[in-house]
Protein backbone atom coordinates (compact mmCIF):
# COMPACT_ATOMS: atom_id res chain seq x y z
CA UNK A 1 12.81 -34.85 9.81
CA UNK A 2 15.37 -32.88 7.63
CA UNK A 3 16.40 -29.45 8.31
CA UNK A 4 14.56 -27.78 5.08
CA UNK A 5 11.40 -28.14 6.38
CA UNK A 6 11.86 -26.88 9.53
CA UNK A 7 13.88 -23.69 7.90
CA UNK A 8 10.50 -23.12 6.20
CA UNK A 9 8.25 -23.24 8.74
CA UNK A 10 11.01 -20.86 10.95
CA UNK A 11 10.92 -18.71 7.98
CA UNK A 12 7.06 -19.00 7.90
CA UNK A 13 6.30 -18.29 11.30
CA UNK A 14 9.00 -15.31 11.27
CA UNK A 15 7.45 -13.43 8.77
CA UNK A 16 3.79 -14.10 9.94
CA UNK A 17 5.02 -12.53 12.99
CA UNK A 18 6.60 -9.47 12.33
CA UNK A 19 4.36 -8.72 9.25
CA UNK A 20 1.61 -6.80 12.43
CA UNK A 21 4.54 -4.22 13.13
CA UNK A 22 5.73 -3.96 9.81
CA UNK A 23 1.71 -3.06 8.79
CA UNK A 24 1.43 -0.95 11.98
CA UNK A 25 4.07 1.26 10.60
CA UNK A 26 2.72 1.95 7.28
CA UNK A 27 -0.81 2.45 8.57
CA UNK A 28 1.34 5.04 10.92
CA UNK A 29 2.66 6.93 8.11
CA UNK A 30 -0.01 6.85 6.33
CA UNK A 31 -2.70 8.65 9.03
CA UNK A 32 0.84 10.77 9.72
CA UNK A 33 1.71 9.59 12.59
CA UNK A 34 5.66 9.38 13.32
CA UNK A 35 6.54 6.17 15.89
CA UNK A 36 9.61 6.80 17.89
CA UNK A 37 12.98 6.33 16.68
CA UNK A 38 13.89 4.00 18.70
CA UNK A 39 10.64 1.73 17.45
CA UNK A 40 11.69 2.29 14.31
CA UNK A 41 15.18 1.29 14.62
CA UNK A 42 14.12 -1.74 16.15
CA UNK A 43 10.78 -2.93 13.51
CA UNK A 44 13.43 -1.99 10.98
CA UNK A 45 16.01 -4.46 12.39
CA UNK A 46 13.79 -7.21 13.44
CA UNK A 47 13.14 -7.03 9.59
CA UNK A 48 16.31 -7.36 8.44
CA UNK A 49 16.69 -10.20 10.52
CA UNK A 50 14.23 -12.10 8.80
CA UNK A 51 15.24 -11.00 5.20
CA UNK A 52 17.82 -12.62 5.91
CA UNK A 53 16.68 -15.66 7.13
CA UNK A 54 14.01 -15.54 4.36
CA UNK A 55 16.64 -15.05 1.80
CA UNK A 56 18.79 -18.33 3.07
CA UNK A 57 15.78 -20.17 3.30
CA UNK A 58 14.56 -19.10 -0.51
CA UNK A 59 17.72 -20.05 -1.71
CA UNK A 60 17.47 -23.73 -0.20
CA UNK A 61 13.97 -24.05 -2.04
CA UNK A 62 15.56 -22.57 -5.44
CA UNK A 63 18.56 -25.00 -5.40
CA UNK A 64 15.91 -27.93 -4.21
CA UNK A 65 13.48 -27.17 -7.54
CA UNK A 66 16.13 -26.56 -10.00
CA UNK A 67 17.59 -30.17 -8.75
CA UNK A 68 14.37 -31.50 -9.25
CA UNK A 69 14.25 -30.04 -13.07
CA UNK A 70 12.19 -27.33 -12.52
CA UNK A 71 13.34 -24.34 -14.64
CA UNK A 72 14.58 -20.63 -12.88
CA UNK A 73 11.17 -19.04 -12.97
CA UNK A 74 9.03 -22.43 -11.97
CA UNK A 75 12.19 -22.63 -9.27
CA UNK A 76 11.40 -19.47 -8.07
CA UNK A 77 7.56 -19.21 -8.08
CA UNK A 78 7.72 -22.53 -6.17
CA UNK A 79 10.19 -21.23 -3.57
CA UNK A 80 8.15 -18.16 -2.82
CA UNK A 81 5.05 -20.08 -2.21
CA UNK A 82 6.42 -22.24 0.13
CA UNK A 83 8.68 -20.36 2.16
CA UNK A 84 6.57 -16.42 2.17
CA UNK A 85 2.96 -16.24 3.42
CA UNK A 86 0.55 -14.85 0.84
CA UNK A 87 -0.34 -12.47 3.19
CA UNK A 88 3.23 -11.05 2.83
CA UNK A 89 3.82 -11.07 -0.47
CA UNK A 90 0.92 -8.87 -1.08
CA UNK A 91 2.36 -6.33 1.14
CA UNK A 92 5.93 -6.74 -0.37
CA UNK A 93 4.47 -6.46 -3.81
CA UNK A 94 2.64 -3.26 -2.76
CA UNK A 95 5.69 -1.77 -1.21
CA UNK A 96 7.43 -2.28 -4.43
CA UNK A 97 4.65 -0.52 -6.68
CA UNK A 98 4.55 2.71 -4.20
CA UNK A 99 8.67 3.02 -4.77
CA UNK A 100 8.10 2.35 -8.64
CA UNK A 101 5.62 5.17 -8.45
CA UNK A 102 8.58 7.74 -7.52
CA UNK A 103 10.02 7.68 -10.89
CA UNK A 104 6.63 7.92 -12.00
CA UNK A 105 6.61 11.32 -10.15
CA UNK A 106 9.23 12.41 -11.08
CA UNK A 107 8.40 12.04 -14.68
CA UNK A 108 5.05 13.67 -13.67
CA UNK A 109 3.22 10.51 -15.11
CA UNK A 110 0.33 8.62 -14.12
CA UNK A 111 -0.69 4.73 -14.14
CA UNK A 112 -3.15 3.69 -16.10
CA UNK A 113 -4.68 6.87 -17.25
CA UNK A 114 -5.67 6.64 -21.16
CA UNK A 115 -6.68 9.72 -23.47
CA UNK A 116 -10.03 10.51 -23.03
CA UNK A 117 -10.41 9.48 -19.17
CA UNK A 118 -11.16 11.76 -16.37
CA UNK A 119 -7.97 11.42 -13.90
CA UNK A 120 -9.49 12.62 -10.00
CA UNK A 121 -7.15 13.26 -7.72
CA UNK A 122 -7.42 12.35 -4.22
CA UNK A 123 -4.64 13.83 -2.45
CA UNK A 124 -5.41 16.68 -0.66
CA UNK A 125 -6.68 16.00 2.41
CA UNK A 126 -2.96 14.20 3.26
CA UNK A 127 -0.68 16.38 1.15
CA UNK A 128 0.19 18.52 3.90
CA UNK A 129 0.02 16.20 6.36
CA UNK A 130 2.53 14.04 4.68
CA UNK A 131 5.08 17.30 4.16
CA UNK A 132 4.98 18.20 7.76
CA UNK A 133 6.02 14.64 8.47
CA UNK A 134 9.02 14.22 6.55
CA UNK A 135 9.54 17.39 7.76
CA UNK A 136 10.10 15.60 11.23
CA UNK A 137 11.81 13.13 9.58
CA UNK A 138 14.54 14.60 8.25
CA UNK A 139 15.12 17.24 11.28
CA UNK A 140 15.74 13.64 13.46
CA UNK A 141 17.51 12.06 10.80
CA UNK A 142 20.15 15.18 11.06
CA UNK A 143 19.96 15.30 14.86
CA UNK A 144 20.70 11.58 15.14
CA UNK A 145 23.39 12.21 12.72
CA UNK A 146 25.28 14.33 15.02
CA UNK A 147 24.35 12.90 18.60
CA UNK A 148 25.33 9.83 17.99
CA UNK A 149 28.73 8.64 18.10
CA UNK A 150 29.28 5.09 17.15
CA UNK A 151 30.12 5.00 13.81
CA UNK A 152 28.32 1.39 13.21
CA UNK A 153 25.19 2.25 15.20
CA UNK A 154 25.34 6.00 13.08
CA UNK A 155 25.30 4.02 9.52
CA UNK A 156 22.43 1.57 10.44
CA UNK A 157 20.24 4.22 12.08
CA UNK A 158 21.00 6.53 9.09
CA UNK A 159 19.70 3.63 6.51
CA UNK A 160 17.29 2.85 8.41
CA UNK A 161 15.88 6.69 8.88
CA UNK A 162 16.89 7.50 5.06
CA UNK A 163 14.31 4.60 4.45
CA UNK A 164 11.73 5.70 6.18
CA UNK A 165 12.00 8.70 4.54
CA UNK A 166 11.70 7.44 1.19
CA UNK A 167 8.90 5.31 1.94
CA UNK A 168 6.97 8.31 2.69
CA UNK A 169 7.66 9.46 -0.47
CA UNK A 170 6.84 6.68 -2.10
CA UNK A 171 3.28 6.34 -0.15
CA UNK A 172 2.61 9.72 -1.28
CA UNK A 173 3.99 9.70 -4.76
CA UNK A 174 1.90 6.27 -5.19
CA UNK A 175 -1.44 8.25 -4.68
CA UNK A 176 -0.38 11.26 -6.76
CA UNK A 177 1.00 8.77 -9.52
CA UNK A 178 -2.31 6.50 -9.21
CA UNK A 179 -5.91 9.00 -9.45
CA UNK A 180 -9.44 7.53 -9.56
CA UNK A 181 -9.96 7.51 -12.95
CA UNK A 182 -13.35 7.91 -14.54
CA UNK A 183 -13.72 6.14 -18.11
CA UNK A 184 -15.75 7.53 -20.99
CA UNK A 185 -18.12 4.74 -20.93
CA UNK A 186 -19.22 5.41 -17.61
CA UNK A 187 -16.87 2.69 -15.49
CA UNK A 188 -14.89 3.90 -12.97
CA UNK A 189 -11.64 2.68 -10.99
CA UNK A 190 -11.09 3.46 -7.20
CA UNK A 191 -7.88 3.88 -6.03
CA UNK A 192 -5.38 4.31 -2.62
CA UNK A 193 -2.11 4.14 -3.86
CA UNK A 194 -0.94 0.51 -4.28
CA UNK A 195 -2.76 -0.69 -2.09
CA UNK A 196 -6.70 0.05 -3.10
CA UNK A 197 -8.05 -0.98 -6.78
CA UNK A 198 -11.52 -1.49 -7.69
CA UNK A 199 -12.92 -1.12 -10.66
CA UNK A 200 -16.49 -0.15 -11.08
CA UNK A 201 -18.84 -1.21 -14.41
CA UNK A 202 -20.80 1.44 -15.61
CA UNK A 203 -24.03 -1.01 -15.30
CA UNK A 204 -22.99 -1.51 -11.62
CA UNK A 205 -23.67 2.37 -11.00
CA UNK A 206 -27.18 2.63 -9.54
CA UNK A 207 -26.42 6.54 -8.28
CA UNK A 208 -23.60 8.90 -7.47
CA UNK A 209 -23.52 11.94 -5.26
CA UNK A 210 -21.58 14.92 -3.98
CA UNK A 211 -21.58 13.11 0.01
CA UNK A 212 -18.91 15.17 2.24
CA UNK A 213 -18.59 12.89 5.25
CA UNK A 214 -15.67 12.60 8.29
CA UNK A 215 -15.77 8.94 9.18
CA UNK A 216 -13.72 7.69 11.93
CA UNK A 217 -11.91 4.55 11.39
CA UNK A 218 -8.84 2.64 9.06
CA UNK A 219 -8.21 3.36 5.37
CA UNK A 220 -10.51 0.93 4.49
CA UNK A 221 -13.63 0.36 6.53
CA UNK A 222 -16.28 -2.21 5.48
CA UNK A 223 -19.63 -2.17 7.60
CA UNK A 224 -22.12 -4.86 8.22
CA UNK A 225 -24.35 -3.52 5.85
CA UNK A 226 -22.30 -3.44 3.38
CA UNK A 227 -20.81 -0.20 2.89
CA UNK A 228 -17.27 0.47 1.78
CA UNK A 229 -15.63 3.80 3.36
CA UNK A 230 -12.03 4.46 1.79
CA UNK A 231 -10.94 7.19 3.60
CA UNK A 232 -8.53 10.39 3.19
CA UNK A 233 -7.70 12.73 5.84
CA UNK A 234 -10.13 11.58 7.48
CA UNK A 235 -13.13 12.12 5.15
CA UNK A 236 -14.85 11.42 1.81
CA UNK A 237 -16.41 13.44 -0.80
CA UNK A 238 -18.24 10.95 -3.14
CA UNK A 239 -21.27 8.13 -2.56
CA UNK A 240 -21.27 5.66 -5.00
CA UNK A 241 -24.48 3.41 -4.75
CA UNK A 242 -24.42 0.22 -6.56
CA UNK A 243 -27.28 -2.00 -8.05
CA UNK A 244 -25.35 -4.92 -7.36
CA UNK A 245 -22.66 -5.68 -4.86
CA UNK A 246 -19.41 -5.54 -5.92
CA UNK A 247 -16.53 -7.67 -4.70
CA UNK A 248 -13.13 -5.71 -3.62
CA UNK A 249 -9.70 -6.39 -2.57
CA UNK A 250 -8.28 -5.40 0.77
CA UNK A 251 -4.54 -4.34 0.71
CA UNK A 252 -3.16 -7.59 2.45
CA UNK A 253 -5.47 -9.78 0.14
CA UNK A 254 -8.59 -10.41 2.34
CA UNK A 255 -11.84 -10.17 0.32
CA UNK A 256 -15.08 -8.67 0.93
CA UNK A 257 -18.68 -7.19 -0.94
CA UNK A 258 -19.66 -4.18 -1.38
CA UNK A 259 -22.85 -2.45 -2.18
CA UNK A 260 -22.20 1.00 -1.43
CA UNK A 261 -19.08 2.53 -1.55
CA UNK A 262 -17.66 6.07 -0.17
CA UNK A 263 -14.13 7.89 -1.08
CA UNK A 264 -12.96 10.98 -1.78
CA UNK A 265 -12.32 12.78 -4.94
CA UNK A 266 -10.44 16.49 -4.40
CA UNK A 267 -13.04 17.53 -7.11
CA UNK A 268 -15.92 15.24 -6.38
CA UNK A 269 -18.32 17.82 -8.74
CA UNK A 270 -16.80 16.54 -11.74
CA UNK A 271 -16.30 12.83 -10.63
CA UNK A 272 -20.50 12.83 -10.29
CA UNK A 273 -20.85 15.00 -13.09
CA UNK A 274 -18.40 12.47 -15.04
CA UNK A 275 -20.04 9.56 -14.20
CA UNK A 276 -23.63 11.12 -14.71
CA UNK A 277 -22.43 12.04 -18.05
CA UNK A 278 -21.14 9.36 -19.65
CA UNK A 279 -20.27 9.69 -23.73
């Protein structure tokens, strides 16, 4: 058996297992909770690790296609399938869209908002929860920056804490950058971020309400019965009831149905009244 395939499944197997922690710290930041540094430090590293091996391994499927006569972008769609779960490339992909969306912010744009649509913010709920923690962030970042005194160990824990940083950002300018928007015609899109996107027919509406609930649970929590909480701060504002169920996509790319759904809108009012209202 040659080495390639054996650098694939490594690679495989590598990412499948440190993909948990890697989602374990966003769900942290997200819900505003700050790990230790030193768990951090380490997630961060056992990362970089496997970029690396990920990146050799990538590169020994690219070489292998374009031998074979495959052209670049067939070369490296086949690479990426072979050697990086699905699983992770949805996670990769969504971690990419969040740091796009700081630009976005800065611009003081939004994603796929057209004239004429009803952009609903959801923010508020997290806004200051986020602040306070890169708050925290930063104060560490600076302390570690003058306790510690070996200049290699300084640099890596300074990228590493300067990344967190930004990802926070990026998780929060992703929300601001990406609303619920409510369409003319009556359809409406559900968002988190980059991670949450559903979009809603207007013939799929059966009823929509002004429904201020505090569920406990994840960002996304699907019941038996079949009703979808996306939660903010720990609550939602809007129920949605549908005459149909409705299929949705779950940040990692696990797929489930819907027949109810419940989120929050920072001015639910006019998301019902919106959606009541259609032109």
């Amino acid at each position: 058996m040659s080495d390639r395939p054996r650098g694939v499944r490594a690679a495989r197997v590598a990412v499948a297992a440190v993909l948990p922690g890697e989602l374990a710290l966003v769900v942290c930041l997200v819900a505003g909770v700050r790990p230790p540094g030193w768990a951090l430090a380490a997630a961060e590293a056992l990362v970089l690790a496997v970029l690396l091996l990920e990146a050799w391994v990538l590169r020994s499927l690219y070489v292998a296609a374009r031998a074979r006569g495959a052209d670049r972008r067939a070369a490296r769609r086949a690479a990426l399938q072979k050697a990086v779960p699905a699983t992770v490339r949805h996670l990769v992909r969504h971690e990419l869209r969040a740091l796009a969306s700081l630009g976005r912010w800065v611009r003081r744009g939004t994603h796929g908002v057209r004239p004429g649509d009803l952009p609903a913010a959801y923010t508020g709920p997290q806004t200051a929860m986020m602040y306070g923690l890169l708050f925290v962030m930063v104060i560490e970042t600076v302390g570690l920056a003058l306790l510690i005194p070996w200049p290699l160990v300084h640099r890596a824990i300074l990228v590493l804490d300067l990344y967190g940083v930004v990802l926070v950002l990026a998780l929060h300018a992703a929300c601001v950058t990406r609303p619920h928007v409510v369409r003319p015609d009556g359809s409406l899109r559900i968002r988190y971020g980059a991670l949450f996107d559903l979009a809603v027919p207007p013939d799929a509406v059966a009823s929509v309400r002004v429904d201020r609930r505090y569920p406990e649970g994840r960002l996304i929590t699907l019941s038996e019965d079949g009703i979808l909480d996306l939660i903010v701060g720990s609550q939602t504002s809007v129920t949605l009831e549908l005459n149909r169920p409705l299929p949705f996509t779950r940040p990692l790319g696990a797929t489930g149905m819907a027949h109810t759904i419940r989120f929050h809108a920072d001015d639910p009012r006019a998301v019902v009244s919106a959606l009541r209202q259609p032109t």
